[in-house]
N, C-alpha and C. Protein backbone atom coordinates (compact mmCIF):
# COMPACT_ATOMS: atom_id res chain seq x y z
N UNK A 1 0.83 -1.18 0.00
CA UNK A 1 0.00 0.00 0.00
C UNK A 1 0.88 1.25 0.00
N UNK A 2 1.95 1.13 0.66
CA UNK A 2 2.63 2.52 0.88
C UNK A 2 3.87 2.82 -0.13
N UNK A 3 4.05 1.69 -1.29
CA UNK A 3 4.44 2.01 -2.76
C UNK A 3 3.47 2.22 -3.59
N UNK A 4 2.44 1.73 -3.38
CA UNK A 4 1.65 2.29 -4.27
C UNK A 4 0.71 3.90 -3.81
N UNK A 5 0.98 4.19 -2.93
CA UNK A 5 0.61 5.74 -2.60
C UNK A 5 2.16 6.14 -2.74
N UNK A 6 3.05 6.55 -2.69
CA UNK A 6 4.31 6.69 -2.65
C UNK A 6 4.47 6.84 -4.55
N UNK A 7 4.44 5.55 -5.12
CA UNK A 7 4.25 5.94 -6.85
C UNK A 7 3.23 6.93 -7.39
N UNK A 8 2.21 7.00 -6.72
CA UNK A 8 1.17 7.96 -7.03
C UNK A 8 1.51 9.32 -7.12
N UNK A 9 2.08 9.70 -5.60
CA UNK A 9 2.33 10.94 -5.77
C UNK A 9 3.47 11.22 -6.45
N UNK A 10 4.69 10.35 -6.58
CA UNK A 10 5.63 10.65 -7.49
C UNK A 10 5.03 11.33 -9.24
N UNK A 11 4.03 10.44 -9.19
CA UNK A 11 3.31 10.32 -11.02
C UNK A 11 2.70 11.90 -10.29
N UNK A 12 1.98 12.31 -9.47
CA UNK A 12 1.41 13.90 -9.61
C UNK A 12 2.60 14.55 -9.57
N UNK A 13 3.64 14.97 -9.12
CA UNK A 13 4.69 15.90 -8.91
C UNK A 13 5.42 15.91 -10.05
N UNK A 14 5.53 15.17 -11.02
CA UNK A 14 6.13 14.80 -12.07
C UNK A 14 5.19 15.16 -13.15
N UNK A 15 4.01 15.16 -13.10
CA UNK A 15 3.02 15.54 -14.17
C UNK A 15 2.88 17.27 -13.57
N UNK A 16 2.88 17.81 -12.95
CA UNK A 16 2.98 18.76 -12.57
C UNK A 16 4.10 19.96 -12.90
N UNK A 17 5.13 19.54 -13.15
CA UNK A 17 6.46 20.11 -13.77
C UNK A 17 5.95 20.25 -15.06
N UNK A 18 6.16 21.86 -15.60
CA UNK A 18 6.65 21.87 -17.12
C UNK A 18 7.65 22.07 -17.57
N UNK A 19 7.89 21.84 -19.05
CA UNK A 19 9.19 21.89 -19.42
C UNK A 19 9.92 22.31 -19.30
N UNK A 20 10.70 22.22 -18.42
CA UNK A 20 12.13 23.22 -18.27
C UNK A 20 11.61 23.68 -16.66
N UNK A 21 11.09 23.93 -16.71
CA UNK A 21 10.57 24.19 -15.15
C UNK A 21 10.67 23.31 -14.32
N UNK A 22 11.22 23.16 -12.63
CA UNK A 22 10.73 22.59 -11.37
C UNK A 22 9.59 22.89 -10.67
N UNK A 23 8.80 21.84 -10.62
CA UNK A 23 7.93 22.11 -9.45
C UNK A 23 8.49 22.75 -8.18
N UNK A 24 7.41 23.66 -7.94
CA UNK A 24 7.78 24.28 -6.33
C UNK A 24 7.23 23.95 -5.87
N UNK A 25 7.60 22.98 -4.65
CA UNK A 25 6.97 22.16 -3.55
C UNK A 25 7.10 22.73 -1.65
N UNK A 26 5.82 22.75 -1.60
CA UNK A 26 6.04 23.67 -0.36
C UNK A 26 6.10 22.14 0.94
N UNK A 27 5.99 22.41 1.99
CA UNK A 27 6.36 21.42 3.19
C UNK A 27 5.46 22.09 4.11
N UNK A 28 4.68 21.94 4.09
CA UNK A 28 3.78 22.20 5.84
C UNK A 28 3.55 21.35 6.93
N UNK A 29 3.66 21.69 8.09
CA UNK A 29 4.00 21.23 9.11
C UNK A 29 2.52 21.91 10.43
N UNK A 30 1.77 20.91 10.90
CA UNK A 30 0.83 21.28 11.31
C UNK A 30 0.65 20.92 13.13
N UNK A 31 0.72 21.56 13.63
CA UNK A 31 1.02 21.00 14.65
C UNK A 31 -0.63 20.46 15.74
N UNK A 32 -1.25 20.08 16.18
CA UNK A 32 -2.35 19.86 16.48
C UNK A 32 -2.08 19.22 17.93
N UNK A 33 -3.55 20.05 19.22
CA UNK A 33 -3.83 18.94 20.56
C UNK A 33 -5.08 18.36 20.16
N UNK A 34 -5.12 16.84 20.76
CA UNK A 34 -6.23 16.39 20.95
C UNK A 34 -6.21 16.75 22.90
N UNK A 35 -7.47 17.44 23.50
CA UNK A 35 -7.64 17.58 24.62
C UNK A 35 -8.12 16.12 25.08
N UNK A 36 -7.46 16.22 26.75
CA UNK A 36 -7.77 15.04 26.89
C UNK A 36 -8.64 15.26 28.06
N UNK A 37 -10.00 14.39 28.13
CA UNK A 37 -10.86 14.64 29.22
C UNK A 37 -10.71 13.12 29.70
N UNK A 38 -11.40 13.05 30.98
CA UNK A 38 -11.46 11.78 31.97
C UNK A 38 -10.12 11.38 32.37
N UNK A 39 -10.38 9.35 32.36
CA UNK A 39 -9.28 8.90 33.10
C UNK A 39 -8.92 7.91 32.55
N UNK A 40 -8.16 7.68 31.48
CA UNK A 40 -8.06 6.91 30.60
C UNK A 40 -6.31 6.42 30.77
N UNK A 41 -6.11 5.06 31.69
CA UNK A 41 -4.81 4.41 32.48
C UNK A 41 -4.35 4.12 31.10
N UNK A 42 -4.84 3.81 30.08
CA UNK A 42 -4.02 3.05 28.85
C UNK A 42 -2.98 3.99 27.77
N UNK A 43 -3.93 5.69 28.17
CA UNK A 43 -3.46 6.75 27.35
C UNK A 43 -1.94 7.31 28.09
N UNK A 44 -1.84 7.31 29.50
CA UNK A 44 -1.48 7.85 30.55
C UNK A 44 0.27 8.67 29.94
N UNK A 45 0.90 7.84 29.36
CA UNK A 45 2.39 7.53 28.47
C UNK A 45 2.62 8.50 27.01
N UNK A 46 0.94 8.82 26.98
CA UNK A 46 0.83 9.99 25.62
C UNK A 46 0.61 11.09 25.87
N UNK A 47 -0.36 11.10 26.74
CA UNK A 47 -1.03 12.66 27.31
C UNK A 47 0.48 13.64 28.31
N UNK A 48 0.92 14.90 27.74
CA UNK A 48 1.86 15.70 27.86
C UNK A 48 1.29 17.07 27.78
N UNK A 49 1.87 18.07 28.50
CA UNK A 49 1.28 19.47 28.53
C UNK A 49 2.68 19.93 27.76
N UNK A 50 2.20 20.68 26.66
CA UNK A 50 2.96 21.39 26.04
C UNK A 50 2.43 22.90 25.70
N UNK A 51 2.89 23.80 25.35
CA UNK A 51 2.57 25.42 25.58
C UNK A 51 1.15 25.41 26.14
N UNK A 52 1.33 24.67 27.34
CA UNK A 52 0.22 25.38 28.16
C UNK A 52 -0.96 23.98 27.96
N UNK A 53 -1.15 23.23 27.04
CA UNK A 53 -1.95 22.54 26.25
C UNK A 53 -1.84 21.05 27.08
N UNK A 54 -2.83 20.13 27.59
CA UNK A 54 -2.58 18.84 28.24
C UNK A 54 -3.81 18.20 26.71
N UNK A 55 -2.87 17.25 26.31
CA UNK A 55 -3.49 16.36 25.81
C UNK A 55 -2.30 15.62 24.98
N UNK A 56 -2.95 15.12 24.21
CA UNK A 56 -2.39 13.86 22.83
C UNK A 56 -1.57 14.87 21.38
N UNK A 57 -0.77 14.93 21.59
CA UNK A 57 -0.03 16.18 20.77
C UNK A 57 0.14 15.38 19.42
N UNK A 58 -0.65 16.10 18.00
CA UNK A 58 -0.04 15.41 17.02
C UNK A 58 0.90 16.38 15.70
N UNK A 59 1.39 16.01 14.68
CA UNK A 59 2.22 16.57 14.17
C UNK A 59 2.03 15.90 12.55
N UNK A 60 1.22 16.68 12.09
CA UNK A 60 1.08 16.23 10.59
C UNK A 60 1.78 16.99 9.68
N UNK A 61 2.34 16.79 8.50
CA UNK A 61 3.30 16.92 7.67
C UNK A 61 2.55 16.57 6.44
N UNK A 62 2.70 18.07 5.44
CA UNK A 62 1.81 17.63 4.18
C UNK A 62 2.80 18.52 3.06
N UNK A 63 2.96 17.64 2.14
CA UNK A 63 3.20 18.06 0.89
C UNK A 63 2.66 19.03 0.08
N UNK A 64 2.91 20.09 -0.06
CA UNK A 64 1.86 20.92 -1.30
C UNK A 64 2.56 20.99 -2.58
N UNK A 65 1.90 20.94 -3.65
CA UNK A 65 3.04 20.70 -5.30
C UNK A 65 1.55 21.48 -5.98
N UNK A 66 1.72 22.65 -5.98
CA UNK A 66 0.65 23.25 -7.33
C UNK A 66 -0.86 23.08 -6.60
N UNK A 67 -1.51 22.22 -7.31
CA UNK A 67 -3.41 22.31 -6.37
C UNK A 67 -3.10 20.80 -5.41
N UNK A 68 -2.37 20.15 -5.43
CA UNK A 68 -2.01 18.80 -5.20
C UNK A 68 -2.03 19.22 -3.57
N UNK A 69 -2.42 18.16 -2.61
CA UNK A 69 -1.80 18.44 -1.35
C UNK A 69 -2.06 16.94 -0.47
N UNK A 70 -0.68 17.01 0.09
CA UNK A 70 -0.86 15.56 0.07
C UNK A 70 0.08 14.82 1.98
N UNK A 71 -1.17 14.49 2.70
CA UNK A 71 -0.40 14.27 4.13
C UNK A 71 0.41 13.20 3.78
C-alpha cells in the first residue's frame, strides 16, 4: 500500500512540472492537541502538557506541489 501511494504521488509531482521548469513544492508542518478529558490508564504515556496545552499532541506533515496536497 505505501508504494503504491508513494508511486502515485511521485506520477502527480512529475506531471505537474513543465518543461524546463521545477515544481515548487512547499512542506507544511501542522502542529495539532487532541484535549484530553477523563481517566483513561491506557493513554497515561501519551497525554503531555505542552505550551500550556494537556493532551495527545499530534504533528502532521503535508506536501503541497501546485493544487495537489498531500499528508
Amino acid at each position: 500500500m505505501i508504494r503504491t501511494v508513494r508511486n502515485h504521488i511521485l506520477k502527480q509531482i512529475q506531471g505537474e512540472s513543465k518543461k524546463g521548469c521545477k515544481p515548487f513544492l512547499q512542506v507544511i508542518v501542522d502542529l495539532t492537541t487532541l484535549d484530553k478529558c477523563g481517566k483513561f490508564k491506557e493513554f497515561e504515556n501519551l497525554i503531555a502538557v505542552y505550551n500550556g496545552k494537556r493532551g495527545l499532541h499530534l504533528v502532521m506533515l503535508y506536501l503541497v506541489l501546485g493544487k495537489w496536497r498531500t499528508p
